[in-house]
PDB file of N, CA and C in Angstrom:
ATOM      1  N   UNK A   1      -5.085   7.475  17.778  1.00  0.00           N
ATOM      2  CA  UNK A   1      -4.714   6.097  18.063  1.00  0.00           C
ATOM      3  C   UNK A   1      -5.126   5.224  16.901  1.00  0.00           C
ATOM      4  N   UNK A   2      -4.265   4.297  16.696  1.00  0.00           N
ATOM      5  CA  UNK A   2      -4.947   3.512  15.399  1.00  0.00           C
ATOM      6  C   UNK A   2      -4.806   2.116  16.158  1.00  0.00           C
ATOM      7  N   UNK A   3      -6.274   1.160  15.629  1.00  0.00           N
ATOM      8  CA  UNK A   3      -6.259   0.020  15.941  1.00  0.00           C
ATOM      9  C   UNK A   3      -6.382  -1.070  14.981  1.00  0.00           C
ATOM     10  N   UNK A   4      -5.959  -2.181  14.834  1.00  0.00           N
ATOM     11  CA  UNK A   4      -5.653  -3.284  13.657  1.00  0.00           C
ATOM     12  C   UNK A   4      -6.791  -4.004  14.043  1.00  0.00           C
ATOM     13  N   UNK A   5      -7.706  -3.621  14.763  1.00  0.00           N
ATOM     14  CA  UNK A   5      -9.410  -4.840  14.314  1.00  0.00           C
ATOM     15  C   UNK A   5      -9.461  -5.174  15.653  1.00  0.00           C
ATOM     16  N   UNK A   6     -10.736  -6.171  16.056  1.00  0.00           N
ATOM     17  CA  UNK A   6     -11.263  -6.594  16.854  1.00  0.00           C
ATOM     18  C   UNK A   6     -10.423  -6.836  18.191  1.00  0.00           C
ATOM     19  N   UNK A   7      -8.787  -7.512  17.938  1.00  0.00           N
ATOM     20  CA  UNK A   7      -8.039  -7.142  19.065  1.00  0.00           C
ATOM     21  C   UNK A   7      -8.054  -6.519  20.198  1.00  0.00           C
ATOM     22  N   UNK A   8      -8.026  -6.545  21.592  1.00  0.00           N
ATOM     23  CA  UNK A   8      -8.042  -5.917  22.370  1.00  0.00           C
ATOM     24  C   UNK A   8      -7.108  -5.470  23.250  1.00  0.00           C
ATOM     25  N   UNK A   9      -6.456  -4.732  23.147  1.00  0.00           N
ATOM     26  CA  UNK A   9      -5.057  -4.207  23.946  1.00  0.00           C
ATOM     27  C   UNK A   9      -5.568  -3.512  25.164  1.00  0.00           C
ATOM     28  N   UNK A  10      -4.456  -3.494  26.371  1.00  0.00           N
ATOM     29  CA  UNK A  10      -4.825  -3.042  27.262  1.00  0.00           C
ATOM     30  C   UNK A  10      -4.977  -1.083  26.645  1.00  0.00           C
ATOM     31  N   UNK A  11      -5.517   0.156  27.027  1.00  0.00           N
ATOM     32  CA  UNK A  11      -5.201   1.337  26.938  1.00  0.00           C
ATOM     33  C   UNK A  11      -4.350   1.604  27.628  1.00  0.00           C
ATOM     34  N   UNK A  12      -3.146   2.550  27.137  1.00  0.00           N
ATOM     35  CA  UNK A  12      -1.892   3.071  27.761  1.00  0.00           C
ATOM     36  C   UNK A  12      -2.408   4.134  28.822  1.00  0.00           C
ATOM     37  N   UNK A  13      -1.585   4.465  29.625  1.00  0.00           N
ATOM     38  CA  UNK A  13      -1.424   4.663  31.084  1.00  0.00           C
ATOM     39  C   UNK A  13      -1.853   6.667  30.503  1.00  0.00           C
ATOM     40  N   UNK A  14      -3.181   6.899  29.970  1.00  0.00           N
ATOM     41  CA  UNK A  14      -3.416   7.893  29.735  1.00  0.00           C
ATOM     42  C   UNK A  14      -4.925   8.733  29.995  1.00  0.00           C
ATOM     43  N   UNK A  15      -5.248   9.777  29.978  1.00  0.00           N
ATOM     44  CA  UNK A  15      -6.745  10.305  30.494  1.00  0.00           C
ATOM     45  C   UNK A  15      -7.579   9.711  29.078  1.00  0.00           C
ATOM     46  N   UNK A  16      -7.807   8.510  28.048  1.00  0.00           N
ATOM     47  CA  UNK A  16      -8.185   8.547  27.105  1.00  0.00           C
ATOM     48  C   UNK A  16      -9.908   8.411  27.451  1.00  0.00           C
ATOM     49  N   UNK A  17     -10.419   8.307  28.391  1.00  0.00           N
ATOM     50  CA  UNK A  17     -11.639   8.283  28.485  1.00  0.00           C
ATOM     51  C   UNK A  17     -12.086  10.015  28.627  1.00  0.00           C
ATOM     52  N   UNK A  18     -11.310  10.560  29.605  1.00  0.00           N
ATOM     53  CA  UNK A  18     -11.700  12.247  29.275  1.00  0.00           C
ATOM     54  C   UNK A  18     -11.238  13.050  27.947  1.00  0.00           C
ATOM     55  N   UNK A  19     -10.592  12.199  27.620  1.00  0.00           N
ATOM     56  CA  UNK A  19     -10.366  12.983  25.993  1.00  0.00           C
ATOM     57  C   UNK A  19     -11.606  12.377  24.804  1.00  0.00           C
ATOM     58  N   UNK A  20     -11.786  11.075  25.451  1.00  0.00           N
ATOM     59  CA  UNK A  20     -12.719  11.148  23.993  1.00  0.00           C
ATOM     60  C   UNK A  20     -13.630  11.839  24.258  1.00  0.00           C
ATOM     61  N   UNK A  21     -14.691  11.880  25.776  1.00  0.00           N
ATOM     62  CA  UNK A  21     -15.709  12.254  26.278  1.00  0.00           C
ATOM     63  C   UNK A  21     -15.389  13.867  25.649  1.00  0.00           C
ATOM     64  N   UNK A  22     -14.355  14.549  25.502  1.00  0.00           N
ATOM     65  CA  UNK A  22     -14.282  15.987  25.340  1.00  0.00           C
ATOM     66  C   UNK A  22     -13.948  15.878  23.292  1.00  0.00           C
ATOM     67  N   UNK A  23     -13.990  14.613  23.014  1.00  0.00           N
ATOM     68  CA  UNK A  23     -13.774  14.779  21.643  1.00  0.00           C
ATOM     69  C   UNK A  23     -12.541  15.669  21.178  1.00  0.00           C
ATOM     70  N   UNK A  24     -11.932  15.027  21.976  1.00  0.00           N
ATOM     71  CA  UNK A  24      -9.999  15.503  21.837  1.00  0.00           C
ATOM     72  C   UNK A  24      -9.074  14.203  21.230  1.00  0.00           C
ATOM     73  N   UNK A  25      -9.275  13.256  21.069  1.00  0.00           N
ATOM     74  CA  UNK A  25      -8.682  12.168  20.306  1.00  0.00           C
ATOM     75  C   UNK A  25      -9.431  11.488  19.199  1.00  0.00           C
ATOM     76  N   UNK A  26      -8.661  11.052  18.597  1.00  0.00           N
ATOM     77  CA  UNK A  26      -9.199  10.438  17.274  1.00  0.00           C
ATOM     78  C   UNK A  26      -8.491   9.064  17.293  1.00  0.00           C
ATOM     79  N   UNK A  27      -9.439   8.234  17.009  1.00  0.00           N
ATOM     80  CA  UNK A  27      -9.284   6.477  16.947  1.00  0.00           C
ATOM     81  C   UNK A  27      -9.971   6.500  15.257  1.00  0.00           C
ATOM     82  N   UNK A  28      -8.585   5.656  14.706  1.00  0.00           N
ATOM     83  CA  UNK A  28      -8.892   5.371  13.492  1.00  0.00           C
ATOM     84  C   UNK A  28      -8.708   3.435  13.474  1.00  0.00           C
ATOM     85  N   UNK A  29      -9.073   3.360  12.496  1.00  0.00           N
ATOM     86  CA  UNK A  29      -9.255   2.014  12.277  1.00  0.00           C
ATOM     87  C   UNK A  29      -8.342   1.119  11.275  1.00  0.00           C
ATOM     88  N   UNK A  30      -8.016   0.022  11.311  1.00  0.00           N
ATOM     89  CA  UNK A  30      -7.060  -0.147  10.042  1.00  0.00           C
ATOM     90  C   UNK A  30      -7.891  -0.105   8.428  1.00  0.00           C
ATOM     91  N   UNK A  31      -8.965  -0.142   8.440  1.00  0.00           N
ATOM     92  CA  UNK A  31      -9.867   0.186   7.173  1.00  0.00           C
ATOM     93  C   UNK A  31      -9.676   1.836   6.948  1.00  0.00           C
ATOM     94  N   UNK A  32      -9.532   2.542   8.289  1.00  0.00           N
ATOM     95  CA  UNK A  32      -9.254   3.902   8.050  1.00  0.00           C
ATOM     96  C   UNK A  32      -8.106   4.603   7.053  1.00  0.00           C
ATOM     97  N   UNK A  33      -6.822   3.342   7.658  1.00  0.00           N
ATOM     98  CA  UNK A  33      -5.555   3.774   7.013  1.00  0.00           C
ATOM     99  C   UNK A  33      -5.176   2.803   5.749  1.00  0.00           C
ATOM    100  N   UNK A  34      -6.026   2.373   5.470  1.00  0.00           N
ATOM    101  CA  UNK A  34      -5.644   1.246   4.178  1.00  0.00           C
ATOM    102  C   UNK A  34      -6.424   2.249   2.837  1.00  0.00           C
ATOM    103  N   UNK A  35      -5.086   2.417   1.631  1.00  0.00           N
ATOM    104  CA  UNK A  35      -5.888   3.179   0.474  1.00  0.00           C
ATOM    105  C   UNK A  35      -6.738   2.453  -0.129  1.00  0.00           C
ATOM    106  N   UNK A  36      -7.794   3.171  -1.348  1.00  0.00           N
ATOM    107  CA  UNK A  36      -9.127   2.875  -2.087  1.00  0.00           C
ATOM    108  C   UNK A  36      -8.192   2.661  -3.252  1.00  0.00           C
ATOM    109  N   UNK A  37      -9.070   2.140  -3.992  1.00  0.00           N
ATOM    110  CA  UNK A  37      -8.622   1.989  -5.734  1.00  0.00           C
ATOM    111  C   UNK A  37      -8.343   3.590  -6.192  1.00  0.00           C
ATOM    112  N   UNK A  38      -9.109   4.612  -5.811  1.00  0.00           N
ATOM    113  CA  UNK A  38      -8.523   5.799  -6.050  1.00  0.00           C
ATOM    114  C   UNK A  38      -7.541   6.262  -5.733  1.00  0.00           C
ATOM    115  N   UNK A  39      -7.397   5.949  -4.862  1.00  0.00           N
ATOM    116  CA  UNK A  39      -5.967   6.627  -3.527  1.00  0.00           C
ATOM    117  C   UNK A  39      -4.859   6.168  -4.272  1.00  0.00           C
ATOM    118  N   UNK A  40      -5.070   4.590  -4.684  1.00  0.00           N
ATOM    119  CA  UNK A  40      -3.572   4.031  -5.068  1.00  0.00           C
ATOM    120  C   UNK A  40      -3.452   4.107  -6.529  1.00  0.00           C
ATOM    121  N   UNK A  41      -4.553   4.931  -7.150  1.00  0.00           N
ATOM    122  CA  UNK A  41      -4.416   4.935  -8.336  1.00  0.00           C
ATOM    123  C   UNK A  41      -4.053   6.857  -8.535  1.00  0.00           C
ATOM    124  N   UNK A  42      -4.389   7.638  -7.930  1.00  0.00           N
ATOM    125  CA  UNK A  42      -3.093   8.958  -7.296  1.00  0.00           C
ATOM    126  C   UNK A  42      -2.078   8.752  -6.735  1.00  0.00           C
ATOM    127  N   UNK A  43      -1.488   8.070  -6.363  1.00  0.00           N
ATOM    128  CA  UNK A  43      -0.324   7.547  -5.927  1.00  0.00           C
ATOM    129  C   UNK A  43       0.803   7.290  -7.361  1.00  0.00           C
ATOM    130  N   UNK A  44      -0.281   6.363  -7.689  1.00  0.00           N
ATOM    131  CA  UNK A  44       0.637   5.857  -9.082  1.00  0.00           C
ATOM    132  C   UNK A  44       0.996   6.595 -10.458  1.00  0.00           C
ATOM    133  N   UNK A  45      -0.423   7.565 -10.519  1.00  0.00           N
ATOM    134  CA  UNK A  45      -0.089   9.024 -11.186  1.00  0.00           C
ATOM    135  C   UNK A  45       0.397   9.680 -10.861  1.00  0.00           C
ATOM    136  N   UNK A  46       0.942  10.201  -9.711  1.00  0.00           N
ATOM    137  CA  UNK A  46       1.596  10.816  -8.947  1.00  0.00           C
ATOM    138  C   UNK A  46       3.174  10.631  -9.109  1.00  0.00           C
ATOM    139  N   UNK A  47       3.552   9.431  -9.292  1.00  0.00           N
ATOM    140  CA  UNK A  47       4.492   9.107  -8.971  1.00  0.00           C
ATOM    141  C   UNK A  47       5.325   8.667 -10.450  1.00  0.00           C
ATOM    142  N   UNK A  48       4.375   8.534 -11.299  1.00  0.00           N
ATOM    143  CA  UNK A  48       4.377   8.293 -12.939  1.00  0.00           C
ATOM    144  C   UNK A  48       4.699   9.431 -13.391  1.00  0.00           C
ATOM    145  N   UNK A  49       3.890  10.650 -12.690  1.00  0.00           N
ATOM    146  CA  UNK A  49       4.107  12.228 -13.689  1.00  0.00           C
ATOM    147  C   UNK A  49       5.555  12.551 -12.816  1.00  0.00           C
ATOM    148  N   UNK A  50       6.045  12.285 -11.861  1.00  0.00           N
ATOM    149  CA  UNK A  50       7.381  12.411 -11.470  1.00  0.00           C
ATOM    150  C   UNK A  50       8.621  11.834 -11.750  1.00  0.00           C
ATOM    151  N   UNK A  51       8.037  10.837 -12.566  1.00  0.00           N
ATOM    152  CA  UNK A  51       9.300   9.957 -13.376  1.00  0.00           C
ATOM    153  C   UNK A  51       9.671   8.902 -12.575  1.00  0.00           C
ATOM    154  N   UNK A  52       8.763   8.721 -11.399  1.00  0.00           N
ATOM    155  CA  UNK A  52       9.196   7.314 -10.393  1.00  0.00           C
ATOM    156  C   UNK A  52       8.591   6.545 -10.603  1.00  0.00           C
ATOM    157  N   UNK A  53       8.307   5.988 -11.056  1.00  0.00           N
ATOM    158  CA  UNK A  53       7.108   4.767 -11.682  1.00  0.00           C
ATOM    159  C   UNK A  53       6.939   4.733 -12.973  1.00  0.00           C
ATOM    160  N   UNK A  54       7.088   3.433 -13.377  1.00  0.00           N
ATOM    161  CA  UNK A  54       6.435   3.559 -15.059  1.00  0.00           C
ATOM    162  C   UNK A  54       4.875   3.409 -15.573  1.00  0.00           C
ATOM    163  N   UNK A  55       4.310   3.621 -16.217  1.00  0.00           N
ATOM    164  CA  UNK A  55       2.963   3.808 -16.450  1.00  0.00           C
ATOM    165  C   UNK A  55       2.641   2.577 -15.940  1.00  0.00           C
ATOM    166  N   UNK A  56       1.625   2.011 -15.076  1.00  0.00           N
ATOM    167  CA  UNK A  56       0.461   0.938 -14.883  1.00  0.00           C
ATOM    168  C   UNK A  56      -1.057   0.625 -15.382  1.00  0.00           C
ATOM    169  N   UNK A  57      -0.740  -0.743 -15.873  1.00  0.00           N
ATOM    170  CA  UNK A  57      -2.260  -1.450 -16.379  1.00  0.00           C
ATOM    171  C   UNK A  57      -2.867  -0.977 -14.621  1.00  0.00           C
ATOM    172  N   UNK A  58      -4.566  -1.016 -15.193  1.00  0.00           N
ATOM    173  CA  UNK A  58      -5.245  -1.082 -14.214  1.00  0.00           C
ATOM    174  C   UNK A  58      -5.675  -2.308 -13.283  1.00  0.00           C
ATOM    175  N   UNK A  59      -4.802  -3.521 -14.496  1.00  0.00           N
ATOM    176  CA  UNK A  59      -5.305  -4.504 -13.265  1.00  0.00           C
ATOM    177  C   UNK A  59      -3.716  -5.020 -12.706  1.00  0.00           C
ATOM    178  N   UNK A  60      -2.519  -4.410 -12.931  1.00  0.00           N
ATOM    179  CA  UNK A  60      -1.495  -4.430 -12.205  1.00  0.00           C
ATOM    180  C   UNK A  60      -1.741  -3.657 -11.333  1.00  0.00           C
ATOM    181  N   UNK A  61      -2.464  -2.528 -10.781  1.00  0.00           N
ATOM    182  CA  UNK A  61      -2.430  -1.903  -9.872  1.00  0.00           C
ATOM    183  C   UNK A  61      -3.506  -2.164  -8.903  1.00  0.00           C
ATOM    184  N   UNK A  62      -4.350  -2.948  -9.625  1.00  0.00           N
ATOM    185  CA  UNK A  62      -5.208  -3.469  -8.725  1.00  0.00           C
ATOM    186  C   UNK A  62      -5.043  -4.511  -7.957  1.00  0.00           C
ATOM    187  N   UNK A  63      -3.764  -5.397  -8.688  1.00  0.00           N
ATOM    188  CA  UNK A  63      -3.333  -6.610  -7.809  1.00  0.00           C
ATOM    189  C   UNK A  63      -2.200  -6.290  -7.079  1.00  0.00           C
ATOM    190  N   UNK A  64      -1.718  -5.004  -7.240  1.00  0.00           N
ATOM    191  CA  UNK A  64      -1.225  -4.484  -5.988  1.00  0.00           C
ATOM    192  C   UNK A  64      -1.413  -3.704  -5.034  1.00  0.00           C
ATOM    193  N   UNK A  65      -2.878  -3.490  -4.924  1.00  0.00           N
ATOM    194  CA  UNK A  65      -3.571  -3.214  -3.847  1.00  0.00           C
ATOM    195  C   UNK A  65      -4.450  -3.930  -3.191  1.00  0.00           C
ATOM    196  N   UNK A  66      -4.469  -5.510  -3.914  1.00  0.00           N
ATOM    197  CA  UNK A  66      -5.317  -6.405  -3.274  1.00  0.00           C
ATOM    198  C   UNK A  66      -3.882  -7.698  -2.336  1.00  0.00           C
ATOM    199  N   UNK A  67      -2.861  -7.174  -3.013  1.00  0.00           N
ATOM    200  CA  UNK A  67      -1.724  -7.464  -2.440  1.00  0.00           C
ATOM    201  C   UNK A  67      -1.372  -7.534  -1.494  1.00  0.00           C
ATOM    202  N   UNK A  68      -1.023  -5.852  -1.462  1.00  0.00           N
ATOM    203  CA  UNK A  68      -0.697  -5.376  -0.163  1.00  0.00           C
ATOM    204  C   UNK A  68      -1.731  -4.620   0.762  1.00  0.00           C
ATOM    205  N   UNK A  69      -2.891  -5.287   0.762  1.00  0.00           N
ATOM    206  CA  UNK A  69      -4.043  -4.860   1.375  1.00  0.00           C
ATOM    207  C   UNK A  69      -4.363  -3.315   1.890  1.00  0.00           C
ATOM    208  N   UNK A  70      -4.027  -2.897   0.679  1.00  0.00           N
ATOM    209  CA  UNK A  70      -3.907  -1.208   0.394  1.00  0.00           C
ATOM    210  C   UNK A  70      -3.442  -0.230   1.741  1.00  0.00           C
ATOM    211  N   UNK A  71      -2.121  -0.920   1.998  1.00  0.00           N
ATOM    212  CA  UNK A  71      -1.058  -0.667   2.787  1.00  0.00           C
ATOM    213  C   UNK A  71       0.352   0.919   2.193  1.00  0.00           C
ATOM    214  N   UNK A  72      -0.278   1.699   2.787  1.00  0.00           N
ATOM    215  CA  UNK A  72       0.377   2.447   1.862  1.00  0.00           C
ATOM    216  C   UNK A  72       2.072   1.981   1.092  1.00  0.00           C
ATOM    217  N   UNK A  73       3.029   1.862   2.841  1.00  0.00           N
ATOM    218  CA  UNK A  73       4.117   1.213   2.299  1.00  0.00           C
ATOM    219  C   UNK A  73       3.997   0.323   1.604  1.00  0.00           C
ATOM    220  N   UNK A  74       3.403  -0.476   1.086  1.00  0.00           N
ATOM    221  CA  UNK A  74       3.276  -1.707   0.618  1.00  0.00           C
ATOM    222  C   UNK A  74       3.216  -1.565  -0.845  1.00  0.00           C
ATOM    223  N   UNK A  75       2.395  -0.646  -1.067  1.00  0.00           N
ATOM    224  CA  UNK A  75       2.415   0.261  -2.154  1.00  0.00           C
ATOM    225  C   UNK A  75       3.374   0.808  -2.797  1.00  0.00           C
ATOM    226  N   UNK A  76       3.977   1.973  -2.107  1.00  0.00           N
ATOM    227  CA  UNK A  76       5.117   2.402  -2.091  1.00  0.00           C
ATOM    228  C   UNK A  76       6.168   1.464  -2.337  1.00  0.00           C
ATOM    229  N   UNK A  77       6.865  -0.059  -1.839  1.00  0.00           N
ATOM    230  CA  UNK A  77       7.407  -0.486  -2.369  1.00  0.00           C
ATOM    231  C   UNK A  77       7.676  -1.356  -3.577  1.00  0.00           C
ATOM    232  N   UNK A  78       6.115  -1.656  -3.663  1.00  0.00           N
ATOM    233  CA  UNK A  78       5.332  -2.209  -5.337  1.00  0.00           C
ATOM    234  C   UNK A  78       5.950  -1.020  -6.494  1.00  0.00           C
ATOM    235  N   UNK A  79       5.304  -0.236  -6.312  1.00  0.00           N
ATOM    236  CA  UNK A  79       5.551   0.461  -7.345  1.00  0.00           C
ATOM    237  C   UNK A  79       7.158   1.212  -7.744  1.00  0.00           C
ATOM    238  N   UNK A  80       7.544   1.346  -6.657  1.00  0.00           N
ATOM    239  CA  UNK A  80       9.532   1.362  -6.037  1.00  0.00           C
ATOM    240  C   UNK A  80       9.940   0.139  -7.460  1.00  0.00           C
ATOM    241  N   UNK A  81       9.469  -0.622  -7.524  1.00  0.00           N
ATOM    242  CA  UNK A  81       9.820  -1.670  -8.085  1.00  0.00           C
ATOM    243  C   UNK A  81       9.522  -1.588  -9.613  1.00  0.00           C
ATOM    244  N   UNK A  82       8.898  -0.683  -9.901  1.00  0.00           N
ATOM    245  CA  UNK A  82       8.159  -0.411 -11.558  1.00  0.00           C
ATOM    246  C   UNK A  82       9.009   0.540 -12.091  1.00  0.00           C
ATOM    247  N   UNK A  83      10.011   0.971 -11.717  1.00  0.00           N
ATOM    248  CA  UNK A  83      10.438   2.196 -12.525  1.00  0.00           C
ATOM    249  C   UNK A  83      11.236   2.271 -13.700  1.00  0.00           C
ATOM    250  N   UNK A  84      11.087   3.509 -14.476  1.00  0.00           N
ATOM    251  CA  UNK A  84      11.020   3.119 -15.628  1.00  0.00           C
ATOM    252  C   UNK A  84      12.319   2.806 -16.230  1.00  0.00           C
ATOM    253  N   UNK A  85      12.606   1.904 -17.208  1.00  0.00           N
ATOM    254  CA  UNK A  85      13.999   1.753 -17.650  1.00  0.00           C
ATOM    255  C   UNK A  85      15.076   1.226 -16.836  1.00  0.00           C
ATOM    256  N   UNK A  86      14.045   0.338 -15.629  1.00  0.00           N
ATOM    257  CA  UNK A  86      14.633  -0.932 -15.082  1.00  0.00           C
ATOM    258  C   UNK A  86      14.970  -2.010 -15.576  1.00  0.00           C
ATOM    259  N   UNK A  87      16.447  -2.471 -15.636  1.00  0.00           N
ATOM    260  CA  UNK A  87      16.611  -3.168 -16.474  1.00  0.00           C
ATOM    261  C   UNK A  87      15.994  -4.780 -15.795  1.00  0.00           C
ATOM    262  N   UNK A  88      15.568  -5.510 -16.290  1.00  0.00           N
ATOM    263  CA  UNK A  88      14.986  -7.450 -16.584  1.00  0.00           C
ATOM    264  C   UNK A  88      13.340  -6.563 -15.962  1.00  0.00           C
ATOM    265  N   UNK A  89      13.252  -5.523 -16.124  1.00  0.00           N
ATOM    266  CA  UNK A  89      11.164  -5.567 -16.178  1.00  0.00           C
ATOM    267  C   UNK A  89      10.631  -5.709 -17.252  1.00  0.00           C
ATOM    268  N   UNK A  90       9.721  -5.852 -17.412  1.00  0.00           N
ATOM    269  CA  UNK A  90       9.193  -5.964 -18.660  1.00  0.00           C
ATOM    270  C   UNK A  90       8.662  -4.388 -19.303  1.00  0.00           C
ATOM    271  N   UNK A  91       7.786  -4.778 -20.355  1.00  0.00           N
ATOM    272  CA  UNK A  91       7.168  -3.063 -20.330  1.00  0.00           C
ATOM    273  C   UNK A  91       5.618  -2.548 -19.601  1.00  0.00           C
ATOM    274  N   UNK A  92       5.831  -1.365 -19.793  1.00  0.00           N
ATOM    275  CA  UNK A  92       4.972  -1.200 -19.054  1.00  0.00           C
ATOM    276  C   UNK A  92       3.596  -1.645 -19.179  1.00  0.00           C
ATOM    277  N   UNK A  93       2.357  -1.499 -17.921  1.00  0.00           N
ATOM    278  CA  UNK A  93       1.364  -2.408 -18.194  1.00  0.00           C
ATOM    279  C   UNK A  93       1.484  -3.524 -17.939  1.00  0.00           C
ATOM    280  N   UNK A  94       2.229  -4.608 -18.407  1.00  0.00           N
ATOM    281  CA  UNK A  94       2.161  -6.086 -18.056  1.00  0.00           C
ATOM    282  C   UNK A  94       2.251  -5.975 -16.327  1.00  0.00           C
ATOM    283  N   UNK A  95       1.295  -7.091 -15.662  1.00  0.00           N
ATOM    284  CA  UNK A  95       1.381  -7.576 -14.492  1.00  0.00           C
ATOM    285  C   UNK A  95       1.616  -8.731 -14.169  1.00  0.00           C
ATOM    286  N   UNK A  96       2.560  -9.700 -14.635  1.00  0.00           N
ATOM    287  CA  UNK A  96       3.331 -10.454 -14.258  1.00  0.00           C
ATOM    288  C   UNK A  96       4.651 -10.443 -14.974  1.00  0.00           C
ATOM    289  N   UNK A  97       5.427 -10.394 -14.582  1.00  0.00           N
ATOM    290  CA  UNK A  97       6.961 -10.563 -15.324  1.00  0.00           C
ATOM    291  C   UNK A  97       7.495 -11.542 -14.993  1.00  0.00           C
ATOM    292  N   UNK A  98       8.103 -12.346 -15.470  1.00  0.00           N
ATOM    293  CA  UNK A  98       8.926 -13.836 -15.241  1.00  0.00           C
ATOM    294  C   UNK A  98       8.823 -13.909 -14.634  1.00  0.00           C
ATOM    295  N   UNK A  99       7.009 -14.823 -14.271  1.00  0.00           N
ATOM    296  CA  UNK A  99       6.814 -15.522 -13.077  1.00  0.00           C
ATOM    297  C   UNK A  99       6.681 -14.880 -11.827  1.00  0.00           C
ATOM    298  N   UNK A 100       6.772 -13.600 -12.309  1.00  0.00           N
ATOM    299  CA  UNK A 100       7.044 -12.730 -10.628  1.00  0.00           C
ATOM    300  C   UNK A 100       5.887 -11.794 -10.846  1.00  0.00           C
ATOM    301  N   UNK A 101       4.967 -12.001 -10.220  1.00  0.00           N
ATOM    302  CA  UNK A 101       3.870 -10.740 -10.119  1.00  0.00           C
ATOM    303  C   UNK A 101       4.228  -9.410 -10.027  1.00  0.00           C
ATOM    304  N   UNK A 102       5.063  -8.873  -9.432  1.00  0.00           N
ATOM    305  CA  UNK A 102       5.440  -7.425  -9.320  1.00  0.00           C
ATOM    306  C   UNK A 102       6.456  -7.053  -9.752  1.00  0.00           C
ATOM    307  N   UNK A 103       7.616  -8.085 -10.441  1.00  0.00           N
ATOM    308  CA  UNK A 103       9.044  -7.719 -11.180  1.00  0.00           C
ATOM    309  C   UNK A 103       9.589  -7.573 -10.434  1.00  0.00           C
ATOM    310  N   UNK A 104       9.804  -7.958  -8.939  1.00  0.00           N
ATOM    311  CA  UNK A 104      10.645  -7.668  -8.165  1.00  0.00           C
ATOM    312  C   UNK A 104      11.313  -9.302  -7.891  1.00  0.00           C
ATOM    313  N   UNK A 105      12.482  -9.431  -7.006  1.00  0.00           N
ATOM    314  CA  UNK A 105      12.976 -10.845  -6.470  1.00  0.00           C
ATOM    315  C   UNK A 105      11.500 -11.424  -6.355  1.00  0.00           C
ATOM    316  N   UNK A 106      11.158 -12.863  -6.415  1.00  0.00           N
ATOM    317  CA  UNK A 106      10.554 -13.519  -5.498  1.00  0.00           C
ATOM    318  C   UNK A 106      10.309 -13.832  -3.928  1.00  0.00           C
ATOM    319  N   UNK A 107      11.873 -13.120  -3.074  1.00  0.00           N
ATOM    320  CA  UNK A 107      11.584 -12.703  -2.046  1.00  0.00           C
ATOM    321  C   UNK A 107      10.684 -12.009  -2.058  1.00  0.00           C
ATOM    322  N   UNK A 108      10.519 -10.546  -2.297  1.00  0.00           N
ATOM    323  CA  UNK A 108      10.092  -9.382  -2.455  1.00  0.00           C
ATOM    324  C   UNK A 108       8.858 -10.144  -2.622  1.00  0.00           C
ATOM    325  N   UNK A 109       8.301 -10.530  -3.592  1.00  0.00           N
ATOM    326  CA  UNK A 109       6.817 -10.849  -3.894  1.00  0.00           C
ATOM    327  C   UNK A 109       6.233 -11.813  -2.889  1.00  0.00           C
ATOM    328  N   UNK A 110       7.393 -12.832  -2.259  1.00  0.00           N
ATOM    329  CA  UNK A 110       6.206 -13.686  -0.943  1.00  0.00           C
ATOM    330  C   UNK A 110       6.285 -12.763  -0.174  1.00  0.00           C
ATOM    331  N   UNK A 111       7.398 -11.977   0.195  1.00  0.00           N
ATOM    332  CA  UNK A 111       6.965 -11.089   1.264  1.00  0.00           C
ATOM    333  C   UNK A 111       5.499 -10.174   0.787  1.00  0.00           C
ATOM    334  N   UNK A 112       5.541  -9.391   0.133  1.00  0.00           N
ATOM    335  CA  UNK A 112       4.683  -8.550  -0.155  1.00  0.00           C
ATOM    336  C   UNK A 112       2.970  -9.697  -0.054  1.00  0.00           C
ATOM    337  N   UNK A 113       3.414 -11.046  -0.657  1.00  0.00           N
ATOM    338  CA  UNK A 113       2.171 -11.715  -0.592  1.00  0.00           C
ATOM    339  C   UNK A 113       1.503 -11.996   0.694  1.00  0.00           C
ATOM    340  N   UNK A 114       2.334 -11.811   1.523  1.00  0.00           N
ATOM    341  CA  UNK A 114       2.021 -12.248   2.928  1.00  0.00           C
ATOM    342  C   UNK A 114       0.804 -11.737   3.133  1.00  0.00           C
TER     343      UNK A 114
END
């Protein structure tokens, strides 16, 4: 089960008190599922040595994980947005491109700023 913070939802119509008591479910947290500076920095090598991404400064990748509050998709569509020999991006490394933090529409970037 994953939970987004202090929130309190009712529990679904399930035995979840005899499963935890038997240590049969797992409750993760949204700190659980949000990546580290490492995580999103394998991601981005990852995805660089595959030819989907163009190389990243470390503090472009850091402001897109302070972005998208190290949201994997969020990620995933940041860097969707870096690839290489896109034409109006800039080169690689730079973290702002005309005015646009991530080189994507300005849609794209308030959304992502949200």
């Amino acid at each position: 089960m994953a939970s987004s913070g202090p929130r309190h939802l009712p529990e679904p119509a399930l035995p979840l008190a005899r499963w935890r008591a038997r240590g049969e479910v797992a409750e993760l947290s949204m700190a659980d599922l949000q990546f580290s500076a490492e995580d999103a920095n394998a991601l981005a090598m990852a995805r660089h040595a595959a030819g989907l991404t163009a190389a990243l400064s470390p503090d472009y990748l850091a402001q897109a994980l302070q972005r998208t509050q190290g949201w994997a998709a969020g990620l995933q569509l940041v860097l969707g947005h870096r690839q290489p020999g896109r034409r109006g991006h800039a080169p690689c490394g730079r973290h702002t491109i005309n005015g646009s933090a991530f080189g994507a529409s300005p849609a794209f970037d308030d959304h992502i700023g949200r």
